[in-house]
N, C-alpha and C. Protein backbone atom coordinates (compact mmCIF):
# COMPACT_ATOMS: atom_id res chain seq x y z
N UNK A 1 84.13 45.84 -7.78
CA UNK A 1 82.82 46.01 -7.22
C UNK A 1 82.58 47.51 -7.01
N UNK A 2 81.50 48.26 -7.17
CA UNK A 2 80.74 49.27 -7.44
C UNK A 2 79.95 49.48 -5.77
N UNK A 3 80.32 50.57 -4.94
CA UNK A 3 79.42 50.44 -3.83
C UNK A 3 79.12 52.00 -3.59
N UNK A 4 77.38 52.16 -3.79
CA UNK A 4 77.32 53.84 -3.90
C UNK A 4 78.03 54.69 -4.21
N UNK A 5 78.06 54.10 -6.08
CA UNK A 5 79.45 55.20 -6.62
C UNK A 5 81.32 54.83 -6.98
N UNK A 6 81.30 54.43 -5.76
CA UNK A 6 82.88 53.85 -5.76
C UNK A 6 83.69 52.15 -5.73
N UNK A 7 84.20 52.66 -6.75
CA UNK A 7 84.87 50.97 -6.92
C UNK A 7 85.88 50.77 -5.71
N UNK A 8 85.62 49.23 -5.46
CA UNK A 8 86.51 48.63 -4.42
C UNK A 8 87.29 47.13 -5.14
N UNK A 9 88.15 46.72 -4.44
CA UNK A 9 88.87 46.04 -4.96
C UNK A 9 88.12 44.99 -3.96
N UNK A 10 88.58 43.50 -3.78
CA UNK A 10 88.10 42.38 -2.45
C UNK A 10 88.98 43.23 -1.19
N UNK A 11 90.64 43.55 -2.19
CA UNK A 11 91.57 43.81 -0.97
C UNK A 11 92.68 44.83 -1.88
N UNK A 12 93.00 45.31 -0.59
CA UNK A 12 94.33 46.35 -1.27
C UNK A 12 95.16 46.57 0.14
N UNK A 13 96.22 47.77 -0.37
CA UNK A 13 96.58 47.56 0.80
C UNK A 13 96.52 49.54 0.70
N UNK A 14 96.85 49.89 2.16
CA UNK A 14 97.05 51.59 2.36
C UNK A 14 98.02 51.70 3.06
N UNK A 15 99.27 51.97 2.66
CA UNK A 15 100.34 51.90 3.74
C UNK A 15 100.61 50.65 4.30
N UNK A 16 101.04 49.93 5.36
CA UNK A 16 101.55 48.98 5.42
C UNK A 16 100.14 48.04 6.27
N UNK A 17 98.88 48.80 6.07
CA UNK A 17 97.69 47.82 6.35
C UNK A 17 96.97 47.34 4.88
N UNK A 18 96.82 46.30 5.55
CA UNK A 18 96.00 45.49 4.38
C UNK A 18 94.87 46.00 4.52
N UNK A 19 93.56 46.23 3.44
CA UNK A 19 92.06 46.85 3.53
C UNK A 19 91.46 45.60 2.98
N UNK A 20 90.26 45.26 3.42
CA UNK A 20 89.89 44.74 2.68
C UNK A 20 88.28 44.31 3.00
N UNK A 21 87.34 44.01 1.92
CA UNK A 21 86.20 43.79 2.40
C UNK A 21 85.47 43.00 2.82
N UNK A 22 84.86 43.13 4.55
CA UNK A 22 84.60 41.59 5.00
C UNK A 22 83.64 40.57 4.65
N UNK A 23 83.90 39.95 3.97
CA UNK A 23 82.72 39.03 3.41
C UNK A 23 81.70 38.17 4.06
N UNK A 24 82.14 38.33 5.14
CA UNK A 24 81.47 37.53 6.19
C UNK A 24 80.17 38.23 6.27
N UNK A 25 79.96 39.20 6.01
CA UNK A 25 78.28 39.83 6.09
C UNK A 25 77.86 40.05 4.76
N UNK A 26 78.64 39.83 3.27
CA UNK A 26 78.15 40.02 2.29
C UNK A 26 76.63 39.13 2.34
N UNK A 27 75.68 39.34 1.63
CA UNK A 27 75.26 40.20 0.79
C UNK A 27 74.52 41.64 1.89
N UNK A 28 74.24 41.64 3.46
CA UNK A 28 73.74 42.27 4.29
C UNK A 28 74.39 43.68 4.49
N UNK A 29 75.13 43.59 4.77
CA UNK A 29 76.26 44.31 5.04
C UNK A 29 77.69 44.68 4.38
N UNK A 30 77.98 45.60 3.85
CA UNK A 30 79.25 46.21 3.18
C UNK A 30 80.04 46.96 4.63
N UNK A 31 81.53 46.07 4.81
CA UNK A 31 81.99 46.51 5.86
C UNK A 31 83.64 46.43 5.21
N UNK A 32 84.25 47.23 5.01
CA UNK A 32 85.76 47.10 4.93
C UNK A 32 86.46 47.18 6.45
N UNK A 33 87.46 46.44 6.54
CA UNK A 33 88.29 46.07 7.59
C UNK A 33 89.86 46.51 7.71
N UNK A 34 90.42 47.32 8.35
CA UNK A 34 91.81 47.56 8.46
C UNK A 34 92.36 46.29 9.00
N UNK A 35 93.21 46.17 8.26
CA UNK A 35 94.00 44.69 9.22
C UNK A 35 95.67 45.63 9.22
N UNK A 36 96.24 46.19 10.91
CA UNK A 36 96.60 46.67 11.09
C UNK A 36 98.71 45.96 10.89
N UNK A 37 98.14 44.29 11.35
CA UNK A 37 99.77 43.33 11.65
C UNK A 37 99.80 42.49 11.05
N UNK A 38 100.24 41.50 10.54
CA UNK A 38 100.52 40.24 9.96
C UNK A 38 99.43 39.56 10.47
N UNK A 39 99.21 39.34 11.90
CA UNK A 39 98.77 38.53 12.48
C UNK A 39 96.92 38.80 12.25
N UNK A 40 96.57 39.67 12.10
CA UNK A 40 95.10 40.11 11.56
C UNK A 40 94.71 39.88 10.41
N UNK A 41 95.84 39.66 9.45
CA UNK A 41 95.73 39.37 8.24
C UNK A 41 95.60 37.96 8.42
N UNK A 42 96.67 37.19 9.08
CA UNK A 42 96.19 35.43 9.08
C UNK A 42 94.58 35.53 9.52
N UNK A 43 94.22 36.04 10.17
CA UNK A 43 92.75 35.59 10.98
C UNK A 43 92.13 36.07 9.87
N UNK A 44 91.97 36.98 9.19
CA UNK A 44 90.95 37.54 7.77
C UNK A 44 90.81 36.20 7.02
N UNK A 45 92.31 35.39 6.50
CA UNK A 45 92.44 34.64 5.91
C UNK A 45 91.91 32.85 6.79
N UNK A 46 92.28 32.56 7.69
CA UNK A 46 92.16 31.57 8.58
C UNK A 46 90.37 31.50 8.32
N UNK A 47 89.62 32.71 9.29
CA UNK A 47 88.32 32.52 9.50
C UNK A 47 87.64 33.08 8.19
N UNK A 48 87.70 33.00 7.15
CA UNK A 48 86.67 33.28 5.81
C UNK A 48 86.73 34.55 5.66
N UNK A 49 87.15 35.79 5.98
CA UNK A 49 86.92 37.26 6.02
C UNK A 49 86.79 37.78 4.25
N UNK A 50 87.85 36.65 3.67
CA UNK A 50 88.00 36.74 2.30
C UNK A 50 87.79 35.71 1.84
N UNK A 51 87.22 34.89 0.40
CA UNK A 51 86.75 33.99 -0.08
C UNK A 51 87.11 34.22 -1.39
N UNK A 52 87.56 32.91 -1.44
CA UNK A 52 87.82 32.66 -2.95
C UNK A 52 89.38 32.34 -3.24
N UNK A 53 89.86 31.47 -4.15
CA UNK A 53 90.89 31.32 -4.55
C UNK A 53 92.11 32.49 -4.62
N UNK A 54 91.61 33.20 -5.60
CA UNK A 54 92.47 33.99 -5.98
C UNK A 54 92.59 35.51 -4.96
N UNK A 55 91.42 35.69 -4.59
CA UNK A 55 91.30 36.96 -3.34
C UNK A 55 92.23 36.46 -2.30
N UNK A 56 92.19 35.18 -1.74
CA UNK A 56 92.74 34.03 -0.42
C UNK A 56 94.55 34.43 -0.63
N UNK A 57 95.15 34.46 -1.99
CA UNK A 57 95.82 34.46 -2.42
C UNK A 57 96.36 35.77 -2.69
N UNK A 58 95.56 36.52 -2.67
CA UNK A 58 96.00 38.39 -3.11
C UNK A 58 96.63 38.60 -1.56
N UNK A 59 95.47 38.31 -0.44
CA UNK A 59 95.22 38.73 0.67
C UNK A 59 97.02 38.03 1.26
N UNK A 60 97.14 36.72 0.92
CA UNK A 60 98.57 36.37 1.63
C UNK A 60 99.23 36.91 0.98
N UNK A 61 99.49 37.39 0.06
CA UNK A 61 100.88 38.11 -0.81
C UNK A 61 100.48 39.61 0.03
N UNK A 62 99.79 40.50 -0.01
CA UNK A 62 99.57 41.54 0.62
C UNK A 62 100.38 41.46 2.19
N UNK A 63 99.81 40.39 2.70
CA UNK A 63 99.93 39.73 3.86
C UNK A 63 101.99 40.04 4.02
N UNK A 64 102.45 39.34 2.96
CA UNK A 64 103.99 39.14 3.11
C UNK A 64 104.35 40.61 2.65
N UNK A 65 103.52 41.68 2.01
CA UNK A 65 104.21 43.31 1.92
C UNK A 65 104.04 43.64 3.40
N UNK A 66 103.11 43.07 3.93
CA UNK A 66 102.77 43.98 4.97
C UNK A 66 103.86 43.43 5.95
N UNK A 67 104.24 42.19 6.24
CA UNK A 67 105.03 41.80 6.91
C UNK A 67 106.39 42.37 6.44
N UNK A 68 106.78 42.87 5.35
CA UNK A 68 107.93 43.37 4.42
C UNK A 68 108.02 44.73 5.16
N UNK A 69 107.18 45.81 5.21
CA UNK A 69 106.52 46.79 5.55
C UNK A 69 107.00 47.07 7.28
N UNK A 70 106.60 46.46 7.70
CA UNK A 70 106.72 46.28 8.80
C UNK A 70 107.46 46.02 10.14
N UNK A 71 108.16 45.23 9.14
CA UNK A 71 110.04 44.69 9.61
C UNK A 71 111.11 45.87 10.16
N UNK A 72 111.67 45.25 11.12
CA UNK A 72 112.99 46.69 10.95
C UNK A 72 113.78 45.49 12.14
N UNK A 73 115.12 46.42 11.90
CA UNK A 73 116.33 45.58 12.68
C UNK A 73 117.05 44.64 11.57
N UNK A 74 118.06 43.87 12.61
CA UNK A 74 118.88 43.01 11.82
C UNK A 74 118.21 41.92 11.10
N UNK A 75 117.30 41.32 11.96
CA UNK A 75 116.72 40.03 11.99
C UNK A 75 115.71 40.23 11.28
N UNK A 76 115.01 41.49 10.03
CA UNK A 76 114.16 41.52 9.27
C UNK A 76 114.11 40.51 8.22
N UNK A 77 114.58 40.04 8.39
CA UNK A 77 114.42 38.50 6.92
C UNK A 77 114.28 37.46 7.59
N UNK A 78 114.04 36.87 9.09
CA UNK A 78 113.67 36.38 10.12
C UNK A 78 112.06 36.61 10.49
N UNK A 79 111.84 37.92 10.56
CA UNK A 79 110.20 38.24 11.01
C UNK A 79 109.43 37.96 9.87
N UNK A 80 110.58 38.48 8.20
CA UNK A 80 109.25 37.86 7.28
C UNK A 80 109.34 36.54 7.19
N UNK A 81 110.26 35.61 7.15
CA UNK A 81 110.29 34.61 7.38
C UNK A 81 108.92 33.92 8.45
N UNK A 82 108.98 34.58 9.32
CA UNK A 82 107.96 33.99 10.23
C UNK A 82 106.56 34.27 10.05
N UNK A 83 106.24 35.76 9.61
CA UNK A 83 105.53 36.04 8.52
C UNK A 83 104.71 35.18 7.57
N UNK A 84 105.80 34.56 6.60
CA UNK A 84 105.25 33.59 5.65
C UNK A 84 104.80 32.37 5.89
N UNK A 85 105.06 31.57 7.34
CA UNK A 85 105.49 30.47 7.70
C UNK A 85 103.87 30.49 8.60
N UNK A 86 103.75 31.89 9.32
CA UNK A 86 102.03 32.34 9.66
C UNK A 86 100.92 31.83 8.93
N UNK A 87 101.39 32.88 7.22
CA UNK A 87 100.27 33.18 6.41
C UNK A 87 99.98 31.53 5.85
N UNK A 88 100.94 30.73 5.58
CA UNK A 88 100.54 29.64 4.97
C UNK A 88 99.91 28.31 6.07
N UNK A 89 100.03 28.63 7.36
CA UNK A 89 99.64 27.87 7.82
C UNK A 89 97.48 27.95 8.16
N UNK A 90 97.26 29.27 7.50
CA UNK A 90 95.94 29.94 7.77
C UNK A 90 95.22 28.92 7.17
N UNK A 91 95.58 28.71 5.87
CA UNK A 91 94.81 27.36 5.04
C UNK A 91 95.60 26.51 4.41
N UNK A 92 95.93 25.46 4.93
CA UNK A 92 97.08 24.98 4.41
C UNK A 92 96.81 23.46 2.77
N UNK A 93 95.68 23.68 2.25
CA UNK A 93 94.87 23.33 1.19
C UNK A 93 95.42 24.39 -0.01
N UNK A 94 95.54 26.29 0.18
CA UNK A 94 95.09 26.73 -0.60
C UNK A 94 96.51 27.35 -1.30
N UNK A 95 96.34 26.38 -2.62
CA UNK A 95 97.46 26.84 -4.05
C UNK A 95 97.85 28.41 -3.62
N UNK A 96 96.77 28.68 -4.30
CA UNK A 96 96.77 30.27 -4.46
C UNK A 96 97.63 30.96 -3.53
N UNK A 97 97.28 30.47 -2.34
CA UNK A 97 97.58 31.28 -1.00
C UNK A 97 99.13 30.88 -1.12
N UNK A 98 99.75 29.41 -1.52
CA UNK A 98 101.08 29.55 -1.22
C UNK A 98 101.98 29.94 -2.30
N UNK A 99 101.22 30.03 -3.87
CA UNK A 99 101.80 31.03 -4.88
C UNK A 99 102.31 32.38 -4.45
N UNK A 100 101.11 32.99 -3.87
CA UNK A 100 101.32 34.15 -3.27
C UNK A 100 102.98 34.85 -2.82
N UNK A 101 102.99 33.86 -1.34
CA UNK A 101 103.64 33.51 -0.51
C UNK A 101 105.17 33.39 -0.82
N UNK A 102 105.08 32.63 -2.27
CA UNK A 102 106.54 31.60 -2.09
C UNK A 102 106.82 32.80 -3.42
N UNK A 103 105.79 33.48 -3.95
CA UNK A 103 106.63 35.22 -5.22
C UNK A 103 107.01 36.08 -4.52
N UNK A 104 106.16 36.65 -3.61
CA UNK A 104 106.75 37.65 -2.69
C UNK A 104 108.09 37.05 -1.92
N UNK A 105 108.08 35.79 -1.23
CA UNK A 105 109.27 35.75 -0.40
C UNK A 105 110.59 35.57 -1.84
N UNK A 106 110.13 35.12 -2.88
CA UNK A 106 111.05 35.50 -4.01
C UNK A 106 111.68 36.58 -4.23
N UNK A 107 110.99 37.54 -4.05
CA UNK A 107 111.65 38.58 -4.94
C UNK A 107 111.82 39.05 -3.05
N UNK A 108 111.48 39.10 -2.13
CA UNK A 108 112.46 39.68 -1.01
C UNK A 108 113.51 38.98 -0.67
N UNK A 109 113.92 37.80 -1.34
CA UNK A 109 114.81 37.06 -0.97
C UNK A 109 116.52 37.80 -2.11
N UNK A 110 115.71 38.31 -2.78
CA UNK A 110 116.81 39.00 -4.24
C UNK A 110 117.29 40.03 -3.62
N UNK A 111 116.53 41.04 -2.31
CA UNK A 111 117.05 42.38 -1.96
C UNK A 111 118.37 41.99 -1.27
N UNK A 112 118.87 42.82 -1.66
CA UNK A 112 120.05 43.60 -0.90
C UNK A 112 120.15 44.08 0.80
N UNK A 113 118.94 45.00 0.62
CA UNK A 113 118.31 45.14 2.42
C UNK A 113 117.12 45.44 2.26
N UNK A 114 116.77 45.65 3.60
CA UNK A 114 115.29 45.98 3.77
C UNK A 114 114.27 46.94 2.94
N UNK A 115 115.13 48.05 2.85
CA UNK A 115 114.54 49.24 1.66
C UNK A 115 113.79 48.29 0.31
N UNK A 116 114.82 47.71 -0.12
CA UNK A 116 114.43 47.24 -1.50
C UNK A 116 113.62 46.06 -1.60
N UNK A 117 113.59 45.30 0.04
CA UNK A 117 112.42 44.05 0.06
C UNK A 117 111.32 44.71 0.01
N UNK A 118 111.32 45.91 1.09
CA UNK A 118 109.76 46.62 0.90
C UNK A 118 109.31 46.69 -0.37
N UNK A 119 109.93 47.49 -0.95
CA UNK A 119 109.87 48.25 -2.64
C UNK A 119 109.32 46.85 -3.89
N UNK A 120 110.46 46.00 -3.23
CA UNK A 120 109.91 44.73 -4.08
C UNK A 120 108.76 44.10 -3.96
N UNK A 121 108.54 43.95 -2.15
CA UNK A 121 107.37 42.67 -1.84
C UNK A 121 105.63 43.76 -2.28
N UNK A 122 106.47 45.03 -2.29
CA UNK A 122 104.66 45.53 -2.50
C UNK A 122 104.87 45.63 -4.05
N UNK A 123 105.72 45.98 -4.79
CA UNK A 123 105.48 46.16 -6.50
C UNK A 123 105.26 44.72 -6.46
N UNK A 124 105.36 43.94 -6.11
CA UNK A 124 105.55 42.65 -6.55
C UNK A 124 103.63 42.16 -6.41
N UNK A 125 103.26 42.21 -5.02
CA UNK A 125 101.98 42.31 -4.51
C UNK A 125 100.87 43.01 -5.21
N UNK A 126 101.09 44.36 -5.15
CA UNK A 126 100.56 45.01 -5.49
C UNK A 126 100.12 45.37 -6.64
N UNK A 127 100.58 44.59 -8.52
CA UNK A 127 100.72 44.34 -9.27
C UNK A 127 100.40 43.10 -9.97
N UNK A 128 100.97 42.61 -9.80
CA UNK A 128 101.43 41.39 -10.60
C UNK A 128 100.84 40.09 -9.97
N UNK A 129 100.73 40.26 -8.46
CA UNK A 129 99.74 38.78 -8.17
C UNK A 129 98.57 39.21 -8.21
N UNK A 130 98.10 40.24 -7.49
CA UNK A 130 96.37 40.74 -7.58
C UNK A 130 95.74 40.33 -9.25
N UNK A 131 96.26 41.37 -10.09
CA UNK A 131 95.70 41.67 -11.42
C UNK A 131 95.54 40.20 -12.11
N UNK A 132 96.95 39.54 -11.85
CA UNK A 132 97.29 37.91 -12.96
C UNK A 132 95.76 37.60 -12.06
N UNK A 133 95.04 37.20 -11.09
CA UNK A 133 93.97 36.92 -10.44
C UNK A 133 92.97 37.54 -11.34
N UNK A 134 92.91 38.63 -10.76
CA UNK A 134 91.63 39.75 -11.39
C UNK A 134 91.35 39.11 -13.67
N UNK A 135 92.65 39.11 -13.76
CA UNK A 135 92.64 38.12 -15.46
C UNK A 135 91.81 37.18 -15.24
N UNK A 136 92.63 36.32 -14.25
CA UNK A 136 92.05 34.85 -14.63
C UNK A 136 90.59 34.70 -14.12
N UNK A 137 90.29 35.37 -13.31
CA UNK A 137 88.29 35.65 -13.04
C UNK A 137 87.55 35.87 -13.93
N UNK A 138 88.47 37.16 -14.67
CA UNK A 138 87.46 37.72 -15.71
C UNK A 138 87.52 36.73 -16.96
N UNK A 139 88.72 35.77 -16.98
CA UNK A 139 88.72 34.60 -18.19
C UNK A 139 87.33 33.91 -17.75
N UNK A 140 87.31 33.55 -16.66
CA UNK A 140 86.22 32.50 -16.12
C UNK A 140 85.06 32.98 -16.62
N UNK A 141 84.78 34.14 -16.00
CA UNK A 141 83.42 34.56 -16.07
C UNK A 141 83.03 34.99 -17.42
N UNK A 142 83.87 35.20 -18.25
CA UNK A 142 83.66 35.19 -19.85
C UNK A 142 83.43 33.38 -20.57
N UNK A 143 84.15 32.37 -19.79
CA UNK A 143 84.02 30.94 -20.16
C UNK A 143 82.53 31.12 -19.96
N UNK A 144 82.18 31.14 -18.48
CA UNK A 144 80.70 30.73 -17.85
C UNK A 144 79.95 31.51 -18.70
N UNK A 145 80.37 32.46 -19.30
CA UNK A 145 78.75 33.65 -19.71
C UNK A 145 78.39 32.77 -21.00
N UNK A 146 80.04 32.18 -21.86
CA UNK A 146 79.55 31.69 -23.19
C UNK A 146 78.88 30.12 -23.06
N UNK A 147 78.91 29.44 -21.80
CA UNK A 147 78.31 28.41 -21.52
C UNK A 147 76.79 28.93 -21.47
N UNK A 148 76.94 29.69 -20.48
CA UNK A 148 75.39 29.74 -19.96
C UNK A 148 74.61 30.49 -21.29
N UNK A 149 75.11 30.92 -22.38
CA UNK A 149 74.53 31.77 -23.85
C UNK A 149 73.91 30.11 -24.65
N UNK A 150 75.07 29.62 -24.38
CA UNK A 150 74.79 28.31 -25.31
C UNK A 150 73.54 27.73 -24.47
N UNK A 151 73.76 27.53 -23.41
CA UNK A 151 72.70 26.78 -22.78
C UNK A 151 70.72 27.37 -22.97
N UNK A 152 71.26 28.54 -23.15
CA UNK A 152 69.96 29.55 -22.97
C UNK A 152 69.09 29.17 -24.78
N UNK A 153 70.00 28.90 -25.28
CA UNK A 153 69.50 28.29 -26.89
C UNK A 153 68.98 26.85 -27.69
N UNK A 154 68.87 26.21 -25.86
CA UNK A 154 68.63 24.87 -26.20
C UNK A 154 66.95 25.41 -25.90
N UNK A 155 66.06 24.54 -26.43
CA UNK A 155 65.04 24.44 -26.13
C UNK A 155 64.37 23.66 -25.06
N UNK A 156 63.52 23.39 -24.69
CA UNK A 156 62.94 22.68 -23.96
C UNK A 156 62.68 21.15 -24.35
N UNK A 157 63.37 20.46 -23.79
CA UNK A 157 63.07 19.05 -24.47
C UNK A 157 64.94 18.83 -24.93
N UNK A 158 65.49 19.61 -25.78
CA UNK A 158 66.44 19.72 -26.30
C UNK A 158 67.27 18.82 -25.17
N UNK A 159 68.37 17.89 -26.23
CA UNK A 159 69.30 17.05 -25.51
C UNK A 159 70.69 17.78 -25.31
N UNK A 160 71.36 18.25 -24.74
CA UNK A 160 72.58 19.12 -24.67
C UNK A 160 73.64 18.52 -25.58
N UNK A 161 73.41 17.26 -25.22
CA UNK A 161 74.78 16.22 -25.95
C UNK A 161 74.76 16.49 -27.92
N UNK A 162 73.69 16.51 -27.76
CA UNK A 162 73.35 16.77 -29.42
C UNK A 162 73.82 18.19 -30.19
N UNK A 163 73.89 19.14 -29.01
CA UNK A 163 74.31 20.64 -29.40
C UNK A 163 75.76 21.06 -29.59
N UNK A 164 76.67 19.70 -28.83
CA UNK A 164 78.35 19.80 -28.64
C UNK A 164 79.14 18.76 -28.94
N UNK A 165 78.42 18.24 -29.66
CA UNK A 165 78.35 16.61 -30.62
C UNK A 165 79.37 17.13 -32.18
């Protein structure tokens, strides 16, 4: 998305806060939101802040860097643990959200220590679940454009069934 000039993502992260833009006033209002803890991130996700499958889903994987991020002590594979156990309870319907969830706690489950869960849960986040999303939208919205082309060529009167027959 394009806003006076500058592209924004739904969500990203800056350091170990999640950013992201609140949708709750779209189309009125353009407001990005720091979500500073884990726990701000469930409520973004819980109360609608973000919408949509695959955003719902960026936002909890972000969600588990930030909880990655954030961690320190012995018991850091405990807090993300609790972390993940948070983020999935926000919507407990949404695929996406526990794909997210169950790659990141994957690949922090492979580290060694904390250093390399960080390193992992955000390359992991930050990469590879957002974008595979950002694909599969732009697949969609290329399906819908060639529907709605076809549709735009029927005439008036025209039976649809007859055009895909």
């Amino acid at each position: 998305m394009n806003v006076n000039g500058t592209h924004y993502r739904t969500v990203w992260m800056e350091g170990s806060a999640v950013r992201m833009i609140d949708q709750r006033w779209l189309p009125h209002r353009f407001t990005v939101v720091d979500l500073q803890a884990v726990a701000g991130t469930c409520t973004a996700i819980r109360d609608m802040w973000v919408r949509g499958a695959g955003a719902i889903g960026a936002t909890a994987g972000y969600g588990m860097a930030q909880a990655a991020l954030l961690a320190d002590g012995d018991d850091w594979r405990e807090q993300v643990a609790q972390a993940a156990a948070a983020l999935c309870a926000t919507r407990p319907t949404a695929h996406n959200l526990f794909y997210a969830v169950e790659r990141v706690a994957a690949a922090i489950d492979g580290s060694a220590d904390l250093g390399e869960a960080q390193e992992r849960a955000v390359a992991e986040t930050c990469t590879a679940i957002r974008d595979m999303w950002v694909r599969g939208a732009g697949a969609i919205g290329a399906t819908a454009g060639y529907g709605m082309a076809q549709a735009a060529l029927l005439a008036d009167g025209d039976d649809w069934r007859e055009q895909v027959a």
